[in-house]
C-alpha atoms as a PDB file:
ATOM      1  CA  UNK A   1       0.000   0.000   0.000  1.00  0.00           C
ATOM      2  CA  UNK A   2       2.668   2.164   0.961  1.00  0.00           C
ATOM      3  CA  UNK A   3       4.474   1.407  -2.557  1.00  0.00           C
ATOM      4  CA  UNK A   4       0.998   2.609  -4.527  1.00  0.00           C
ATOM      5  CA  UNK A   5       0.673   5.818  -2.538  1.00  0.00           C
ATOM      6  CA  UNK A   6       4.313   7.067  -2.940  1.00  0.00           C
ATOM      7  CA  UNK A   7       3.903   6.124  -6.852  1.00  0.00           C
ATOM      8  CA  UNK A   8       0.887   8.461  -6.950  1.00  0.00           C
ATOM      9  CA  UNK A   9       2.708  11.285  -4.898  1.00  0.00           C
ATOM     10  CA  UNK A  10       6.068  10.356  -7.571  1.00  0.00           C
ATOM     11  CA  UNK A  11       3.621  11.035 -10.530  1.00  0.00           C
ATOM     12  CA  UNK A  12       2.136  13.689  -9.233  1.00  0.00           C
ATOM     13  CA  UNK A  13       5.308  15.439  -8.566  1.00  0.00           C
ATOM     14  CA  UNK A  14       6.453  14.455 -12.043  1.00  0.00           C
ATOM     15  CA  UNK A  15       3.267  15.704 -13.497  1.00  0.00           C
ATOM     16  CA  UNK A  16       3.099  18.866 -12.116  1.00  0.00           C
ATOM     17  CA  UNK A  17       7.658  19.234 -12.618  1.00  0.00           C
ATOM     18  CA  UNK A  18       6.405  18.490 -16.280  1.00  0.00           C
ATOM     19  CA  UNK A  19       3.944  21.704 -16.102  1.00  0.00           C
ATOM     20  CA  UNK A  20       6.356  23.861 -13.660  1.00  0.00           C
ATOM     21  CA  UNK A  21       9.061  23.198 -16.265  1.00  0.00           C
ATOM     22  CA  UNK A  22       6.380  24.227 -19.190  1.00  0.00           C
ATOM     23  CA  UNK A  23       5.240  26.815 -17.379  1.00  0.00           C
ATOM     24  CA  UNK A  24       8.713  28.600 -16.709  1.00  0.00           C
ATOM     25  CA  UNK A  25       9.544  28.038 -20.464  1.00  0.00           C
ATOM     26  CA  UNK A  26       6.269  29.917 -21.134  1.00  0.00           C
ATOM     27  CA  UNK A  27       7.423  32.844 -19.078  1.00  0.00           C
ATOM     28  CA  UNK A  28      10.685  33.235 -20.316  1.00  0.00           C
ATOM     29  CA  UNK A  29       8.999  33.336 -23.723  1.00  0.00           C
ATOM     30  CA  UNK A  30       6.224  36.239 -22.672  1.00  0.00           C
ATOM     31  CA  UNK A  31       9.130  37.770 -20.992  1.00  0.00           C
ATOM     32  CA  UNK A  32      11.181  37.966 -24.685  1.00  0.00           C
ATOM     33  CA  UNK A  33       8.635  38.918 -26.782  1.00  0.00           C
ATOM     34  CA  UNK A  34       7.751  41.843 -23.935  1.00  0.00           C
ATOM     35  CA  UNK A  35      10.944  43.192 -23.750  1.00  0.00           C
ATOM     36  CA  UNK A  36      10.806  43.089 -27.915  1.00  0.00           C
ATOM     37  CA  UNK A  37       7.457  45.140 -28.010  1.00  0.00           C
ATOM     38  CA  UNK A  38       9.121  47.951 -25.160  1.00  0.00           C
ATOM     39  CA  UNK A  39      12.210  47.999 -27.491  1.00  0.00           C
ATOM     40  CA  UNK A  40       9.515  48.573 -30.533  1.00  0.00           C
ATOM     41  CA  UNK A  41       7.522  50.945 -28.965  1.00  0.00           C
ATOM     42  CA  UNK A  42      10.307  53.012 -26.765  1.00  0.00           C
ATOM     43  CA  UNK A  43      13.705  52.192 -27.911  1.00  0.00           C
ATOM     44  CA  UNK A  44      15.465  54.545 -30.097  1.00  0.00           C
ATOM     45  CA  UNK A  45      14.014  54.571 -33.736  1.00  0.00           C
ATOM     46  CA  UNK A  46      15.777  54.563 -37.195  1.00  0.00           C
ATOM     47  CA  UNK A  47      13.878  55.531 -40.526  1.00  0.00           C
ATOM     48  CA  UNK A  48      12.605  52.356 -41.615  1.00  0.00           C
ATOM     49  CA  UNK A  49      11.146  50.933 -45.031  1.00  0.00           C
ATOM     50  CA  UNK A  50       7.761  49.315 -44.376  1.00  0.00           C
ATOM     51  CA  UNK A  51       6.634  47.543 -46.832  1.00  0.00           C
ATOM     52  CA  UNK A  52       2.930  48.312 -48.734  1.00  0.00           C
ATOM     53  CA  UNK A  53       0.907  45.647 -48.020  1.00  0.00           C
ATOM     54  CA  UNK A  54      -1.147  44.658 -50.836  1.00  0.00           C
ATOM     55  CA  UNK A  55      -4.316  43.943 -48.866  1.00  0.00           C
ATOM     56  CA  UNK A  56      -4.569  47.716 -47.372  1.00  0.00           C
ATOM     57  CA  UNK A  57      -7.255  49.836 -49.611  1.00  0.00           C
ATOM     58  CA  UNK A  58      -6.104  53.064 -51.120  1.00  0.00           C
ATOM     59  CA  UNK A  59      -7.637  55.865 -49.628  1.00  0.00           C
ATOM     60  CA  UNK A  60      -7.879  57.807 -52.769  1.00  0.00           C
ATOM     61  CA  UNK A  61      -9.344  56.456 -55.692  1.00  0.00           C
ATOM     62  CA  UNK A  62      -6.867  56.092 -58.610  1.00  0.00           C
ATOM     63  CA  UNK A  63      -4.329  58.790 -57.444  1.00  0.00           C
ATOM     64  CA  UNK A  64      -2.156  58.197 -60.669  1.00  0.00           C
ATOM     65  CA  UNK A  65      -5.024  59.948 -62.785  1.00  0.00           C
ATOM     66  CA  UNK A  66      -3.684  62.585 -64.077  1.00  0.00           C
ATOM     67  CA  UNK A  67      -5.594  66.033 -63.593  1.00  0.00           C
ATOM     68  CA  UNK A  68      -6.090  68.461 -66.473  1.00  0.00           C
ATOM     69  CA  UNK A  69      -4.495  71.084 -66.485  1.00  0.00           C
ATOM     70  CA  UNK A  70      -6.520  74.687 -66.635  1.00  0.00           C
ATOM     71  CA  UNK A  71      -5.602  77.114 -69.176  1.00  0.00           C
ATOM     72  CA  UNK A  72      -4.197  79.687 -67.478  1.00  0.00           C
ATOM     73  CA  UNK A  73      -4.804  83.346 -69.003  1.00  0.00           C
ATOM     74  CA  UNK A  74      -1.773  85.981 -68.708  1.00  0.00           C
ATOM     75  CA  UNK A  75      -2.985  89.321 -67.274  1.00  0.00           C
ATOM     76  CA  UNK A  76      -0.582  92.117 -67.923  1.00  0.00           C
ATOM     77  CA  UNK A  77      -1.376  96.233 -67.016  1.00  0.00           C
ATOM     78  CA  UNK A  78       0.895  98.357 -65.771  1.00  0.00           C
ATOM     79  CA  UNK A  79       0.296  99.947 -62.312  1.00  0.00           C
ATOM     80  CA  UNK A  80       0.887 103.524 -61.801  1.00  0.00           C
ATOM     81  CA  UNK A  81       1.133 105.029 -58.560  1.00  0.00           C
ATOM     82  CA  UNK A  82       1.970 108.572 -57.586  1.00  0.00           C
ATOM     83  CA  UNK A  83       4.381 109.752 -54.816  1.00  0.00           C
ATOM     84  CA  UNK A  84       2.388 111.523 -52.430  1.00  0.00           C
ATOM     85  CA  UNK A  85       4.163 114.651 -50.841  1.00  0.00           C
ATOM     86  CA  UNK A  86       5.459 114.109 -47.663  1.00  0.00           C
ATOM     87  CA  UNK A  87       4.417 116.861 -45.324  1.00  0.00           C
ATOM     88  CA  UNK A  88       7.342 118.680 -42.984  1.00  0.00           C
ATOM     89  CA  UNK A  89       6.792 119.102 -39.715  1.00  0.00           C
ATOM     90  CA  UNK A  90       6.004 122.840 -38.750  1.00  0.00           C
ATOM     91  CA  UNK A  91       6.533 123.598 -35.030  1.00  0.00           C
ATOM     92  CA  UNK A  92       4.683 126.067 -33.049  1.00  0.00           C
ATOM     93  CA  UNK A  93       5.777 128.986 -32.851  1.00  0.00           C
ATOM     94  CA  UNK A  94       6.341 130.188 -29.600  1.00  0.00           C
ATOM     95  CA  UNK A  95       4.494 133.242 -27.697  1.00  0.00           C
ATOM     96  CA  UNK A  96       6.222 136.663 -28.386  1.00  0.00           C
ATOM     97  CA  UNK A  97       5.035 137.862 -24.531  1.00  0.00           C
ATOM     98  CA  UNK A  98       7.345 135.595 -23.100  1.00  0.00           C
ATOM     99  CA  UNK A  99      11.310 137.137 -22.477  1.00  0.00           C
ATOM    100  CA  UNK A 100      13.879 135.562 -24.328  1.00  0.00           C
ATOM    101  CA  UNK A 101      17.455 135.140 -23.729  1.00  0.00           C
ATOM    102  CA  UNK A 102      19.554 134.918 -26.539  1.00  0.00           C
ATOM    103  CA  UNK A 103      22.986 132.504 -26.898  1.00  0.00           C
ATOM    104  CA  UNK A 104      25.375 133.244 -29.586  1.00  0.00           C
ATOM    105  CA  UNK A 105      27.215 129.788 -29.910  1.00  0.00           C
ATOM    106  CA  UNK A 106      30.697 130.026 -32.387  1.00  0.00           C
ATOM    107  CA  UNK A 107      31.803 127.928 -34.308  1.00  0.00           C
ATOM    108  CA  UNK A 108      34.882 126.618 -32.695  1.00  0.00           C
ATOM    109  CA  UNK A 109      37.086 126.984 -35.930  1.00  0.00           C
ATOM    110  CA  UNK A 110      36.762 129.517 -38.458  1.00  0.00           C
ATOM    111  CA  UNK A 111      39.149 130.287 -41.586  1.00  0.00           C
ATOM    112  CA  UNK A 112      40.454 133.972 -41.922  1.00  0.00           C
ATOM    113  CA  UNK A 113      37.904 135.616 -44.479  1.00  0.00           C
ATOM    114  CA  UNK A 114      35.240 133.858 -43.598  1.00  0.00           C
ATOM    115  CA  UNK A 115      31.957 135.571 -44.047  1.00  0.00           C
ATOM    116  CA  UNK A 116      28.426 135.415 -42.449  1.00  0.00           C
ATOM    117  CA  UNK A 117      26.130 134.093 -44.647  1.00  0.00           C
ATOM    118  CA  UNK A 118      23.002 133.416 -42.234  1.00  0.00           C
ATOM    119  CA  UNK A 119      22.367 131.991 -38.894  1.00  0.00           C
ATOM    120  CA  UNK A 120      20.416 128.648 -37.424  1.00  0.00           C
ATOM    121  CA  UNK A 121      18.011 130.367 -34.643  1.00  0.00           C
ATOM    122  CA  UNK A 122      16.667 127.748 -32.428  1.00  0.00           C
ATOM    123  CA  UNK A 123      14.312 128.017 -29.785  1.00  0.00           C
ATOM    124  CA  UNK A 124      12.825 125.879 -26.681  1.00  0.00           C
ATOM    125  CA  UNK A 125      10.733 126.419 -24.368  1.00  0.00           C
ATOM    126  CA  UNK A 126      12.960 126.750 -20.580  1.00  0.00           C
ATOM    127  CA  UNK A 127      11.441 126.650 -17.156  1.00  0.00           C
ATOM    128  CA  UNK A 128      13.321 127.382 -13.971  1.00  0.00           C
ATOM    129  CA  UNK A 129      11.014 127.509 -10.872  1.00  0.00           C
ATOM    130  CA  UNK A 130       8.520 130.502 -11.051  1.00  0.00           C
ATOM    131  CA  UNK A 131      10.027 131.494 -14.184  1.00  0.00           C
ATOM    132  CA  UNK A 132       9.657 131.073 -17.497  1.00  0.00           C
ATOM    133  CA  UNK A 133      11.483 132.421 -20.646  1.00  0.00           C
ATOM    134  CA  UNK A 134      12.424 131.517 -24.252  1.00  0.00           C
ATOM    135  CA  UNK A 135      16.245 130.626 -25.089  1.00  0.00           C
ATOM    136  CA  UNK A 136      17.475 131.849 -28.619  1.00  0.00           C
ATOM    137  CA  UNK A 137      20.238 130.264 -29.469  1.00  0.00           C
ATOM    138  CA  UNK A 138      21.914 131.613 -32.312  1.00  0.00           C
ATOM    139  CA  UNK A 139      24.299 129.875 -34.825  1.00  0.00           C
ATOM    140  CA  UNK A 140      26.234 132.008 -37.202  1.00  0.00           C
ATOM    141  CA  UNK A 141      27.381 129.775 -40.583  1.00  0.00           C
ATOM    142  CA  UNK A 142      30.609 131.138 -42.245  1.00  0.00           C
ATOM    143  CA  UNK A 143      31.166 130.355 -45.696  1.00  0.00           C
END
């Protein structure tokens, strides 16, 4: 009896060392073909050629048809467009009632026999506290 009971315990061990062994080779292969699809799907890519598989539809329908072309008509005319005048700026001028000190600023060098031919007059509006007044200053031009 003893004999009959340890050969059922021996196959039953056997049976299930036959499916432990099956099962680990399982695993391992899961395991492979896992870390193929993670190299696929995040590993670092290359351009690849995938070939067109014959049994996907076209989304187009014949895309080698050739469109006609349109005539296409030549439109010539010559545009014309006139130069508008640019407008200079024109300051105020400033109010006559206000006093006005004048600065005569030299040239620094001027050739013997030079003569006055005009001056720049420029003037701006100066405040100092509780007073206000117009400085002239004057630039003779030598010719």
């Amino acid at each position: 009896m003893k004999n009959t009971s340890e050969n059922t315990i021996n196959s039953k061990e056997f049976v299930s060392k036959e499916k432990y062994d099956k099962l680990l080779s399982e695993n391992e292969y899961l395991k492979q073909q896992l870390n193929e699809l993670k190299r696929l799907i995040f590993g670092s890519k290359s351009e690849r050629f995938i070939p067109r598989d014959e049994a996907q539809l076209d989304l187009f329908d014949n895309p080698e048809e050739a469109v006609p072309e349109k005539q296409v008509e030549e439109i010539t005319y010559k545009r014309e467009k006139t130069a508008k005048e640019k407008k200079q700026a024109v300051r105020a001028k400033l109010p006559s009632h206000l006093p006005r000190v004048e600065e005569i600023v030299e040239p620094e060098i001027v050739e013997e026999g030079s003569k006055k031919i005009g001056e720049e007059i420029t003037e701006i509006l100066e405040y100092n506290p509780a007073k206000i007044f117009v400085r002239k200053i004057v630039r003779p031009k030598y010719a």
